[in-house]
Protein backbone atom coordinates (compact mmCIF):
# COMPACT_ATOMS: atom_id res chain seq x y z
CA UNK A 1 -20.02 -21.38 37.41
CA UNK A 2 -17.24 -23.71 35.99
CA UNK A 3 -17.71 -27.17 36.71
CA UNK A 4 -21.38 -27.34 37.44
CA UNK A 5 -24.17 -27.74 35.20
CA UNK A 6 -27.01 -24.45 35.09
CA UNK A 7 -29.72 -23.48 32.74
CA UNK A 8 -28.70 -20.75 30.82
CA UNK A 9 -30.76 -18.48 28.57
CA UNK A 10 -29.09 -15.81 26.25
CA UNK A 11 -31.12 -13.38 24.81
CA UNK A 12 -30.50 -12.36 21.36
CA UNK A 13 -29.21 -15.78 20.81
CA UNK A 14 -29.24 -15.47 17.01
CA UNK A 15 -26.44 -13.20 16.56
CA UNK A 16 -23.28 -14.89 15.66
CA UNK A 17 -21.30 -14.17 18.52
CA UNK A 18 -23.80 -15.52 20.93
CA UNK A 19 -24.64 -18.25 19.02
CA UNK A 20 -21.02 -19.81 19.13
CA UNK A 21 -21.47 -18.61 22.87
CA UNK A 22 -24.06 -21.00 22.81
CA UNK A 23 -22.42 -23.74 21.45
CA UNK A 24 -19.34 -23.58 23.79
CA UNK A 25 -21.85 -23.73 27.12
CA UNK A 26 -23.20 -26.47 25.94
CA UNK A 27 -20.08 -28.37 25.55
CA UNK A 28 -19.18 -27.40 29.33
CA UNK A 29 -21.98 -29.18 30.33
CA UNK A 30 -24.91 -26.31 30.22
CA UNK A 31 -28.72 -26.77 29.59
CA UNK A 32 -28.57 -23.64 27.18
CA UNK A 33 -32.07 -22.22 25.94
CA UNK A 34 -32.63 -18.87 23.23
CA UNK A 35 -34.78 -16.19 22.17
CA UNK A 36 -34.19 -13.76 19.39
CA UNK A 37 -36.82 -11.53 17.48
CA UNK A 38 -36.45 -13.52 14.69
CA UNK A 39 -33.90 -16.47 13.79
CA UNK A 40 -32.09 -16.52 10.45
CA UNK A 41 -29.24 -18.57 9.13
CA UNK A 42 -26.15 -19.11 9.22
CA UNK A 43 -26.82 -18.97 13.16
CA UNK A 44 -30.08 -20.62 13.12
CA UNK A 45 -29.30 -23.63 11.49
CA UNK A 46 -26.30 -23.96 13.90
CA UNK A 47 -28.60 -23.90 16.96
CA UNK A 48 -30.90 -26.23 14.96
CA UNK A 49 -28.18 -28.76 14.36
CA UNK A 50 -26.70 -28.48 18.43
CA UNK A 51 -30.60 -29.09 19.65
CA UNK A 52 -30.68 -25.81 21.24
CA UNK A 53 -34.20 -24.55 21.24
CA UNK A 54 -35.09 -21.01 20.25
CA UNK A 55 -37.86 -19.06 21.14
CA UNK A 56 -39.26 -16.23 19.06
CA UNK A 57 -39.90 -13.26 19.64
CA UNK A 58 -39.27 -11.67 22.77
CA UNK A 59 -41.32 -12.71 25.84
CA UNK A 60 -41.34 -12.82 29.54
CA UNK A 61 -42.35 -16.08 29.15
CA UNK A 62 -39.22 -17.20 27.88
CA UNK A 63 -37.74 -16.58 30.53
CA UNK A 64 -39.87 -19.71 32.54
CA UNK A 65 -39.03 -21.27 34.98
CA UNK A 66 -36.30 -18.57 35.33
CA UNK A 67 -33.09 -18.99 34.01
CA UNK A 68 -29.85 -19.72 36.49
CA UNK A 69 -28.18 -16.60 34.49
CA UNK A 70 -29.13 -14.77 31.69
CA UNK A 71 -26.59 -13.66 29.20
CA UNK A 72 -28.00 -10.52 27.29
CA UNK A 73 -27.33 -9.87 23.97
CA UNK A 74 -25.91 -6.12 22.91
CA UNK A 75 -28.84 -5.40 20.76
CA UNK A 76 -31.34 -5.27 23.82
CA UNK A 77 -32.36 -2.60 25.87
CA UNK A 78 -34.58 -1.10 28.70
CA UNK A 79 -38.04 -1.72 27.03
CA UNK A 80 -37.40 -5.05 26.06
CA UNK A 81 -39.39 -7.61 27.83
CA UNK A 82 -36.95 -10.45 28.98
CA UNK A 83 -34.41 -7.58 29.93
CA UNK A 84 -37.35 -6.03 32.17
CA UNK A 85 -38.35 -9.23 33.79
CA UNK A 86 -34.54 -10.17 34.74
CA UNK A 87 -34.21 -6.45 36.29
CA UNK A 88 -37.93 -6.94 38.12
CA UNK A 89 -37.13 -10.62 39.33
CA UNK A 90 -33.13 -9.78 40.01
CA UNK A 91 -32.16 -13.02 37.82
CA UNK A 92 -28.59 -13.20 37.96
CA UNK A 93 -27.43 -11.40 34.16
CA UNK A 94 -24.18 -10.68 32.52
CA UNK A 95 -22.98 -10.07 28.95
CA UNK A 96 -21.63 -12.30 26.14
CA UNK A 97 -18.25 -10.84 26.15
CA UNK A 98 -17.79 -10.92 30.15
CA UNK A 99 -19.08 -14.41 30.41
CA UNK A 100 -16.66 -15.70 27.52
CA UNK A 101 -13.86 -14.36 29.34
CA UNK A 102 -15.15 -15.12 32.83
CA UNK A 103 -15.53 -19.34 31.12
CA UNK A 104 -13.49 -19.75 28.78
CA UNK A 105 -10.33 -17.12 28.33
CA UNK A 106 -9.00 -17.19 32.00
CA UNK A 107 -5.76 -19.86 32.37
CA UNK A 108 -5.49 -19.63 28.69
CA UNK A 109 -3.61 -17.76 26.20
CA UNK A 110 -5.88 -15.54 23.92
CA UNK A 111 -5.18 -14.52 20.56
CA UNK A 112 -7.35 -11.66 19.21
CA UNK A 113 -7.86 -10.59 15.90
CA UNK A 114 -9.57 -7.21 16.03
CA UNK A 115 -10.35 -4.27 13.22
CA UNK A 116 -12.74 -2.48 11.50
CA UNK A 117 -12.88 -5.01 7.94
CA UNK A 118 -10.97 -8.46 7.89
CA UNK A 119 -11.79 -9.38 11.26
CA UNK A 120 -13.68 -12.69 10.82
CA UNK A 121 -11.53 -14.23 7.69
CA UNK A 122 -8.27 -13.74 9.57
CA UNK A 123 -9.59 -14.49 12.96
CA UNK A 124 -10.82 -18.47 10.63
CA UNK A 125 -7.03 -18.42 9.22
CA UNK A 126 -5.70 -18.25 12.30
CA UNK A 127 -7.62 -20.89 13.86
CA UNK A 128 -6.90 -23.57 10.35
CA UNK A 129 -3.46 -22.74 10.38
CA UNK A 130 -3.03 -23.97 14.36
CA UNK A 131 -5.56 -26.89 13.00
CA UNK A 132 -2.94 -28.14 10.74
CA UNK A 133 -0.32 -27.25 13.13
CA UNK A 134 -1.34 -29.68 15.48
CA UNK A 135 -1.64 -32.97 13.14
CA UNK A 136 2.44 -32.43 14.07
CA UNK A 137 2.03 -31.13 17.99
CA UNK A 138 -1.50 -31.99 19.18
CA UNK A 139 -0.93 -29.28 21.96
CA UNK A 140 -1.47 -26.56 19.41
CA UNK A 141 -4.77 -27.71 18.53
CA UNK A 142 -7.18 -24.42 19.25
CA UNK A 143 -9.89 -23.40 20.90
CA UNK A 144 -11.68 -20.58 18.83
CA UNK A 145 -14.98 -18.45 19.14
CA UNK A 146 -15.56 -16.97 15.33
CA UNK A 147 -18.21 -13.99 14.60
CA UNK A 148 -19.06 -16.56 11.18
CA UNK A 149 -18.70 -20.11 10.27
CA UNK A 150 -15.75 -21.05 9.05
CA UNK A 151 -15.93 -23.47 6.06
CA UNK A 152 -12.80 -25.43 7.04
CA UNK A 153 -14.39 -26.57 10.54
CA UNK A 154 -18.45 -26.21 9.87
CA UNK A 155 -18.53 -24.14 12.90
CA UNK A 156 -17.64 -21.31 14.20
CA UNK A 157 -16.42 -22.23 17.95
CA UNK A 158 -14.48 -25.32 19.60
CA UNK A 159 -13.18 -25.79 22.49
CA UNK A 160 -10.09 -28.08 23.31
CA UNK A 161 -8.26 -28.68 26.70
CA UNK A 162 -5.22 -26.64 25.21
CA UNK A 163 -3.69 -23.42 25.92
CA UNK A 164 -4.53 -21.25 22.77
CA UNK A 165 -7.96 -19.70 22.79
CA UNK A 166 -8.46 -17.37 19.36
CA UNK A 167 -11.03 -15.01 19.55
CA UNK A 168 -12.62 -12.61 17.33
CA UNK A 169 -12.77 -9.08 18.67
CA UNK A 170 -15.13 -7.17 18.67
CA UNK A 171 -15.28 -3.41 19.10
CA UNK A 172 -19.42 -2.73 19.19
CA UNK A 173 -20.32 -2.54 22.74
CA UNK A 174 -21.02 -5.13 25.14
CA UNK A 175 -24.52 -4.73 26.47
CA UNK A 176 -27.50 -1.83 27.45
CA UNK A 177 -24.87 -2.21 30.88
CA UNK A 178 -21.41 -2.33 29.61
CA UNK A 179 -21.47 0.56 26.90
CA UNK A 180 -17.58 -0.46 26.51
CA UNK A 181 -16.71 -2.28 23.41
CA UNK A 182 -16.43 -6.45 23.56
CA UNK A 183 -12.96 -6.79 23.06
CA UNK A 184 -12.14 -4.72 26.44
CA UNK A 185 -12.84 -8.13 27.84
CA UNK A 186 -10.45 -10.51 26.57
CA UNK A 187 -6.56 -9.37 27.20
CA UNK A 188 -4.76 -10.59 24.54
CA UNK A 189 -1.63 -12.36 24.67
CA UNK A 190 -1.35 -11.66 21.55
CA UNK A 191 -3.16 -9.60 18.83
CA UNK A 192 -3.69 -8.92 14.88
CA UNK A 193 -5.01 -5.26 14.61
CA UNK A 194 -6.23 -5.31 10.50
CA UNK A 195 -8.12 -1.91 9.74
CA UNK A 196 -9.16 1.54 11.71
CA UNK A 197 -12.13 3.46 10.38
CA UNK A 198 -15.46 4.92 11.14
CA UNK A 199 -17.75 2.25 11.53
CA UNK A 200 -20.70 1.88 14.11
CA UNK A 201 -22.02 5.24 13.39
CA UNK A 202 -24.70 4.49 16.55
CA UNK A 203 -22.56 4.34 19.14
CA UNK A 204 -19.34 5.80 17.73
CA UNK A 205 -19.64 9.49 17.44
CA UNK A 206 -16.65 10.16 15.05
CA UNK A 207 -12.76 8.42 14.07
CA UNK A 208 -11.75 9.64 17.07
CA UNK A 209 -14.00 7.88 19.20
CA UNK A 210 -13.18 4.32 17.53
CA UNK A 211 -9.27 4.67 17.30
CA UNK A 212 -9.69 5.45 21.16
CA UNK A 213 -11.61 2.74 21.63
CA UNK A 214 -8.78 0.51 19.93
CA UNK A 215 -6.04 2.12 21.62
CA UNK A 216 -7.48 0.65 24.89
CA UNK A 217 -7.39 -2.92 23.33
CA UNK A 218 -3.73 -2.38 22.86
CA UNK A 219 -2.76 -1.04 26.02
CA UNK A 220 -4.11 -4.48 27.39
CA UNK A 221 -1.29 -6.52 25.61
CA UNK A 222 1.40 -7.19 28.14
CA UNK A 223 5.38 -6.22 27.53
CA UNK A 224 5.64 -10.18 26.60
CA UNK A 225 3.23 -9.90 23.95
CA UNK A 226 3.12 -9.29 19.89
CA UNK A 227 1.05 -7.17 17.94
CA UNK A 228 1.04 -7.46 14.32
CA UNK A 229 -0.47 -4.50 12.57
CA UNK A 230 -1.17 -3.87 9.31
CA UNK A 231 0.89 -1.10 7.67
CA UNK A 232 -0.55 1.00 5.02
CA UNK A 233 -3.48 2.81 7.71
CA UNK A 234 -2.13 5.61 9.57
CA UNK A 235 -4.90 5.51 12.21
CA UNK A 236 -3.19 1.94 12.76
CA UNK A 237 -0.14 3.24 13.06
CA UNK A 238 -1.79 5.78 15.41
CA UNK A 239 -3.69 3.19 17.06
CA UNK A 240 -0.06 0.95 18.21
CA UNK A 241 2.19 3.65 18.46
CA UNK A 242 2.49 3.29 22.47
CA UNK A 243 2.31 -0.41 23.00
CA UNK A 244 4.79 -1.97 25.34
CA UNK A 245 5.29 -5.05 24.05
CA UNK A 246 6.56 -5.78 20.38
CA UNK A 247 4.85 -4.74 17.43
CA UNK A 248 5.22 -6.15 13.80
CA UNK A 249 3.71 -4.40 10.40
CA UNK A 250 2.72 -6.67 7.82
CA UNK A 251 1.65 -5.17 4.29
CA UNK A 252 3.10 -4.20 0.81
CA UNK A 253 5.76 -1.09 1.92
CA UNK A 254 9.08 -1.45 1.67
CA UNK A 255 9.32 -1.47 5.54
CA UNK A 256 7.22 -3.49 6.53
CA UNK A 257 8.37 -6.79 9.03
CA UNK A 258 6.27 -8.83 6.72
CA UNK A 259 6.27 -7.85 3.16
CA UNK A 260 3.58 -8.92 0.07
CA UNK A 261 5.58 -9.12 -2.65
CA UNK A 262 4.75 -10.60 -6.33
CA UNK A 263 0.66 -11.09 -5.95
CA UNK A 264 -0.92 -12.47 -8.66
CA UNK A 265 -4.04 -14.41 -9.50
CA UNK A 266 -2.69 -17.72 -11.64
CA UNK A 267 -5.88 -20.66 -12.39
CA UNK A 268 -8.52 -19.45 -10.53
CA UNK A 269 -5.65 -19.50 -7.27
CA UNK A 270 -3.83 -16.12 -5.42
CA UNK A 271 -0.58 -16.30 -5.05
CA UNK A 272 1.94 -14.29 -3.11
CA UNK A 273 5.39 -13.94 -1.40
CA UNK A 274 6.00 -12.63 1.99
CA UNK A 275 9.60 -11.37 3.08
CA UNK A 276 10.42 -11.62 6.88
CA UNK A 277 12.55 -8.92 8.37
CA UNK A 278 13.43 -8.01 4.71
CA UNK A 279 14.29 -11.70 3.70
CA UNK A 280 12.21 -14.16 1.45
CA UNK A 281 10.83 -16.30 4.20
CA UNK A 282 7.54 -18.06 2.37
CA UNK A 283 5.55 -18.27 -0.91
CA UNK A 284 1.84 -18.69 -0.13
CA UNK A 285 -1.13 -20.05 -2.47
CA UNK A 286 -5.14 -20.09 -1.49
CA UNK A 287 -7.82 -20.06 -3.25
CA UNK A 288 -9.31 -16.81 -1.84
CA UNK A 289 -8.87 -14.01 -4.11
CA UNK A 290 -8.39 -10.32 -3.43
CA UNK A 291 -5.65 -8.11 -2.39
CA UNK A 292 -7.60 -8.07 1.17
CA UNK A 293 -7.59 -11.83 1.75
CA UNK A 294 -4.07 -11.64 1.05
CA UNK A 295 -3.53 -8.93 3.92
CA UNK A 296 -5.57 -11.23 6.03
CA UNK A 297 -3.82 -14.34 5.70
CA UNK A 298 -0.19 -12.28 5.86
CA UNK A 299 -1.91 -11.06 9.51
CA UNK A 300 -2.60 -15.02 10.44
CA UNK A 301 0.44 -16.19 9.02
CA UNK A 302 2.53 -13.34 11.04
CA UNK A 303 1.10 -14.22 14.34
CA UNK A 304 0.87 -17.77 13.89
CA UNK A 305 4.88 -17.51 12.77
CA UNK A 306 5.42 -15.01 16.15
CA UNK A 307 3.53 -18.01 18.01
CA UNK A 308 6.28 -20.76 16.86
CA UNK A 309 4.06 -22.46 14.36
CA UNK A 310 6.31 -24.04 11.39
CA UNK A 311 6.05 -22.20 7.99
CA UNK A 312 5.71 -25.36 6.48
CA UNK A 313 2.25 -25.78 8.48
CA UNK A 314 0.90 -21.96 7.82
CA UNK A 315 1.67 -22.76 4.21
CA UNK A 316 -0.33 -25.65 3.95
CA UNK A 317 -3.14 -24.54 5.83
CA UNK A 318 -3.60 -21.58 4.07
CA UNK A 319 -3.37 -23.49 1.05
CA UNK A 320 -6.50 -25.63 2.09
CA UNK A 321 -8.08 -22.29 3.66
CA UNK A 322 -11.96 -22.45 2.39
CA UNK A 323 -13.50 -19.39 3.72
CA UNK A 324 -15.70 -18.62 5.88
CA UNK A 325 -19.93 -18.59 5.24
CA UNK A 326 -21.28 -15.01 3.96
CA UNK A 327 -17.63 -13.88 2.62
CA UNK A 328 -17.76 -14.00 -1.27
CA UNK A 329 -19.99 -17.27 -1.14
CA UNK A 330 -20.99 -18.73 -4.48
CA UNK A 331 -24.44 -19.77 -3.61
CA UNK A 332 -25.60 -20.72 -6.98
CA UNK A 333 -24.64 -20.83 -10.69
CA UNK A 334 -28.02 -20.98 -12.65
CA UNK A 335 -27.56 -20.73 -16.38
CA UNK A 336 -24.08 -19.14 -16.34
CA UNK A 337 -25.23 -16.66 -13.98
CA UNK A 338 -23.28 -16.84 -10.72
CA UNK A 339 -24.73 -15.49 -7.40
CA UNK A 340 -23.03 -14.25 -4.64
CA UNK A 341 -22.99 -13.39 -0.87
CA UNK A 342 -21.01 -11.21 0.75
CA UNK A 343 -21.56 -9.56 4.25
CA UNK A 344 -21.25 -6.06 3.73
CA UNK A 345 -21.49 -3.61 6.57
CA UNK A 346 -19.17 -1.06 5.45
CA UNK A 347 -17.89 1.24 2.04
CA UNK A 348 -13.99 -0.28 2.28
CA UNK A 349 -15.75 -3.92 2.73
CA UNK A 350 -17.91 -3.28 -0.09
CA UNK A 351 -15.34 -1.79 -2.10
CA UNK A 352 -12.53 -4.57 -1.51
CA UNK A 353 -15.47 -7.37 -2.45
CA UNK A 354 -15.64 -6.34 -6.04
CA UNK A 355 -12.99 -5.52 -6.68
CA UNK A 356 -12.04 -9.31 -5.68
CA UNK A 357 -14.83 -10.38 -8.09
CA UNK A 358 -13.05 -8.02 -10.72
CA UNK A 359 -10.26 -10.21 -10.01
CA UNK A 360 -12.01 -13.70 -10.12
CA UNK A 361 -14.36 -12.38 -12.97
CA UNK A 362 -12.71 -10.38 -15.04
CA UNK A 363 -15.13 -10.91 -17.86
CA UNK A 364 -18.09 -10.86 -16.05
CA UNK A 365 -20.71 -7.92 -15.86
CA UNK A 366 -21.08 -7.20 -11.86
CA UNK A 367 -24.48 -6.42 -10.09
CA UNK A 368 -23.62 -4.97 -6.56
CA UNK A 369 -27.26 -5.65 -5.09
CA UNK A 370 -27.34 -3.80 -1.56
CA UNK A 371 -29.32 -3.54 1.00
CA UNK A 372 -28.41 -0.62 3.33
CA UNK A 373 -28.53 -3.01 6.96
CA UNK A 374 -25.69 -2.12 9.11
CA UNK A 375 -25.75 0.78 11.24
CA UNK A 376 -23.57 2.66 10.11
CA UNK A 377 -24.73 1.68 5.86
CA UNK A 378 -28.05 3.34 6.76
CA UNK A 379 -26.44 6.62 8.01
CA UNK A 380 -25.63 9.56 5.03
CA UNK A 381 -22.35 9.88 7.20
CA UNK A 382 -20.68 7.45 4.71
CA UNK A 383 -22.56 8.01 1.58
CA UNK A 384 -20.02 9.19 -0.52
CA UNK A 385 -17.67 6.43 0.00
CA UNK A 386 -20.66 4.07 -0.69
CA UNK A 387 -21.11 5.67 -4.08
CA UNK A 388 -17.21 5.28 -4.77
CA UNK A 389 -16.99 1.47 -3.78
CA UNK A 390 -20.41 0.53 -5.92
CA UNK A 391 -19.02 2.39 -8.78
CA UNK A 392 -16.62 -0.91 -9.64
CA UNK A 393 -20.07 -2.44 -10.08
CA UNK A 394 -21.00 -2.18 -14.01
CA UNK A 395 -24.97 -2.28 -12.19
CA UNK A 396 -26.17 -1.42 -8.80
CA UNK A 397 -29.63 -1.86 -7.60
CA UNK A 398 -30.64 -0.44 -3.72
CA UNK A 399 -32.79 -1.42 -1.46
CA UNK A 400 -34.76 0.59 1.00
CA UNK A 401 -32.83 1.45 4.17
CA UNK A 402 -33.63 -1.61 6.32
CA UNK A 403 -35.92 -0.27 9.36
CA UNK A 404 -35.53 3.57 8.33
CA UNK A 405 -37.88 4.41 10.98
CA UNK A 406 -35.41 3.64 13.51
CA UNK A 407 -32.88 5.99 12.79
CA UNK A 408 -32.95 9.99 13.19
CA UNK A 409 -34.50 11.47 10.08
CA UNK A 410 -31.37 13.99 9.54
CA UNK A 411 -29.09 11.00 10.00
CA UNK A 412 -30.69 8.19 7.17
CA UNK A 413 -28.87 7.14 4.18
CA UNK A 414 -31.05 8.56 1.16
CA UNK A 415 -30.44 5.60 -1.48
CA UNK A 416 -32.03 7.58 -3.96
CA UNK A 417 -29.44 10.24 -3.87
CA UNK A 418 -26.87 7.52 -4.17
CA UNK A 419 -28.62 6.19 -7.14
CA UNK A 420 -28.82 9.28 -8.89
CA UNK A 421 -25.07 10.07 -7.99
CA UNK A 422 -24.10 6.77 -9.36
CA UNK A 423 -26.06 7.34 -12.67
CA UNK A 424 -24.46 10.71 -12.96
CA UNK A 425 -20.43 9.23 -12.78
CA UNK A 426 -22.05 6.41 -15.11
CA UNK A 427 -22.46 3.60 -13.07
CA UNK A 428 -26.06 2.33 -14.32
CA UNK A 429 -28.41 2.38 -10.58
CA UNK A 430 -31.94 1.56 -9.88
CA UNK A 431 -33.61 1.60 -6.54
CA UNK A 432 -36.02 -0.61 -5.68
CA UNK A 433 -38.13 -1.22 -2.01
CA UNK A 434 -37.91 -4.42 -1.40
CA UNK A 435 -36.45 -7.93 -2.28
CA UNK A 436 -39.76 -8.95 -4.29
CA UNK A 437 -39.26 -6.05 -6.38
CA UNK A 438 -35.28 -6.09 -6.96
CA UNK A 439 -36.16 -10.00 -7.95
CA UNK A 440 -39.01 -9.16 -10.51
CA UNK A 441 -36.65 -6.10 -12.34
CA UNK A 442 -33.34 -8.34 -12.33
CA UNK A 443 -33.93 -11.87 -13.04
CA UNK A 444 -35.52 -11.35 -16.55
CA UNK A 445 -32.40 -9.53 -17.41
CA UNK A 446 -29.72 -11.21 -16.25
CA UNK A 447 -27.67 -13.04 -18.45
CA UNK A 448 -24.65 -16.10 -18.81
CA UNK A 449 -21.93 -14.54 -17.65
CA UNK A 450 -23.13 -12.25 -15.06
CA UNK A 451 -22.21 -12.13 -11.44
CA UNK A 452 -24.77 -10.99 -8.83
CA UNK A 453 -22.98 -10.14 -5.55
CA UNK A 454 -25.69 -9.36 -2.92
CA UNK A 455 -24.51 -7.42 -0.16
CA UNK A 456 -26.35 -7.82 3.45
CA UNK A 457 -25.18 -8.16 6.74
CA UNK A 458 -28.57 -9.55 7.44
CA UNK A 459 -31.57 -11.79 6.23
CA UNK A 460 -32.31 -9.30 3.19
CA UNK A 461 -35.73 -10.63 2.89
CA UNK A 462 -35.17 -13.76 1.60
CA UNK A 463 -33.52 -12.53 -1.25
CA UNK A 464 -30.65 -15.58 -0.99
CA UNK A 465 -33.76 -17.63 -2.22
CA UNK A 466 -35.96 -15.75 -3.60
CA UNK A 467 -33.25 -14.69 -6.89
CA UNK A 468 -32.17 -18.28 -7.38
CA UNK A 469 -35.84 -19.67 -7.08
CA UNK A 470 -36.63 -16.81 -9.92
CA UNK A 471 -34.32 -17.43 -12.12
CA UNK A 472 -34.83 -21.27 -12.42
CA UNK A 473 -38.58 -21.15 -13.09
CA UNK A 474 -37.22 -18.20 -15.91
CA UNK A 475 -34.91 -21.43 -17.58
CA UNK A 476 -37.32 -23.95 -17.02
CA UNK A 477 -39.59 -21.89 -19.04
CA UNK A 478 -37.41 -20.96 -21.44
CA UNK A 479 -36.63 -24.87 -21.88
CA UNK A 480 -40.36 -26.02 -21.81
């Protein structure tokens, strides 16, 4: 398909992978078109802005005049209509992660940043650190494909005529076709492994299942390769102890090939040393708090230092690091009550956010406002762990299991056990069953000084707006 323009419709266009998908087609030259059950930002206002129209919901009819190739989207299957009418009509099909390797990865070098938490923020590191690399050696300049959008570029893909493609990988699976997970597709040359845990409880039946799963990824690094790996998990220690190339642990043990030394949060900045091979080798600053960021710019700076980028670059890039949209955003600061959002699909994730805010806030009084989304939140499999990471919350308040209906009755997440586990270690909870009703029994009780991180991995119901909205008629009553 390379070098000639095709129409090309990708179903499921709205999820964030696809969407920067999207984005690089187009710049190849592509007439790219988009359906989705329903659009939501960040990703729909990224379509928006490239003039890429998307179509909503699901229909046969989007797929008229029929598509030169359809690229299906890993959260379809049999049933759906656009998937039936390519299988009826044979229109040529494929999946994200096949057709990003098939367009895009081939002749270049790919760098993958894969794991169960971290993934995205390291993966936007890694692509700002070669960034400011290349202001010195333009041939370093990056192409990149990002599950978010990273703050530092206002997008979350680019594409340059140079050898280094970074990639986040993914380990959910690839399509209804391709059970396999994403990251199967894209061979690293390289490759940051972060975190190993349960996660995807619908398609991952235990641990053992996922570390298997990244075991593969690194048995596809070649002997010339580098893996850095963080140290302090033994299932990623597990997960790398057979690779044939190189591998380098970055973390806080006394071991470790790249050591985090002297952390401390100084004027609202982190700041860290990191010893190389057991010698000081670089003091970094950001403005990114939390003992995970830190881990996650170590894993950027290691591979970006394996890679032959200049210390003096990775230090000012991570310096100038901004984040990346949905990771401890400040969306608003109404009254001397900030709100925040954070994509949370997991305990650990949820866990390492506030205790960052801790960090950042130490003063504050933290509402952890969650909405059970991901698949594996509204499973019971995890619920424990939930109730540990929301207990550095001084309040919690729970939605409803997004779209209970969906998953097996002896499987769901029962938030109002949670609630009433929370309550009994002390942790004040309320459950509520929607985001109307979380905004009418917060908003008249927050105060200057709180912090209100909400926690989705999805749209949440408009919450983002609704809260804010709320909270300034409260003040401009007040004021009247």
């Amino acid at each position: 398909m390379t070098g000639s323009s095709r129409h090309i419709h990708l179903s499921g266009i709205c999820g964030t992978a696809m969407a920067s998908l999207a984005g690089l087609l187009q710049l190849q030259g592509h007439r790219i078109t988009g359906s989705d059950k329903a659009a939501y930002p960040p990703m729909s206002d990224l379509l928006r802005s490239l003039g890429i129209p998307v179509m909503e919901p699901y229909s046969e009819s989007n797929l008229t005049p029929a598509p030169d190739l359809v690229v299906i989207g890993n959260a379809l299957s049999r049933g759906n209509p656009e998937v039936e009418r390519v299988l009826d009509e044979r229109i040529p099909f494929t999946s994200m992660a096949a057709l990003l390797r098939e367009e895009f990865l081939k002749g270049r070098s790919p760098l993958v940043v894969a794991g169960t938490h971290g993934k995205t923020t390291t993966t936007s590191m890694l692509a700002w650190i070669y960034q400011v690399a290349a202001r010195e050696n333009s041939s370093l300049e990056p192409s990149f494909l990002i599950g978010g959008v990273a703050e530092n570029f206002g997008a979350s893909f680019q594409l340059r005529p140079t050898r280094s493609f970074i990639v986040e990988g993914d380990e959910y699976d690839t399509a209804f076709f391709d059970k396999g997970p994403k990251f199967l597709h894209y061979f690293p040359d390289a490759l940051i492994l972060t975190h190993v845990e349960f996660d995807h409880a619908d398609i991952y039946a235990d641990l053992d299942q996922v570390k298997t799963a990244f075991k593969r990824l690194v048995n596809l690094v070649p002997r010339r390769g580098l893996i850095v790996a963080y140290d302090g998990s033994p299932n990623v220690t597990e997960c790398v102890s057979r690779a044939f190339c190189p591998v380098e642990r970055y973390g806080f043990t006394e071991n470790a090939d790249w050591k985090i030394r002297n952390l401390r949060h100084e004027s609202g900045r982190v700041r860290w040393e990191v010893l190389r091979a057991g010698s000081p080798w670089a003091e970094f600053d950001m403005h990114l708090a939390g003992e995970h960021n830190v881990l996650n710019a170590t894993a950027a700076a290691a591979l970006a230092a394996g890679q032959g980028i200049p210390v003096e670059s990775i230090t000012e890039a991570l310096s100038t690091f901004k984040s990346v949209k949905r990771r401890l955003e400040v969306l608003e600061e109404i009254n001397g009550i900030t709100l925040i959002e954070d994509f949370a699909h997991h305990p650990t994730a949820i866990h390492e956010t506030l205790r960052a805010l801790r960090a950042i806030y130490p003063s504050g009084r933290i509402w952890a406002v969650l909405e059970p989304r991901s698949n594996t939140l509204r499973r019971k499999v995890l619920a424990g762990d939930l109730v540990q990471s929301l207990r550095l919350a001084d309040r919690a308040v729970l939605a409803a299991v997004y779209q209970q209906q969906r998953i097996p009755e002896a499987e769901r997440l029962k938030p109002d056990e949670v609630v009433r586990d929370l309550n009994a270690v002390g942790t004040p909870a309320e459950l509520h069953a929607d985001a109307d009703s979380i905004v009418a029994a917060i908003a008249p009780r927050l105060a200057p000084g709180d912090v209100v991180a909400i926690l989705s991995n999805g749209g949440f119901d408009g919450i983002y707006q609704k809260l804010p909205a709320r909270l300034r008629e409260r003040f401009a009553a007040a004021d009247a």
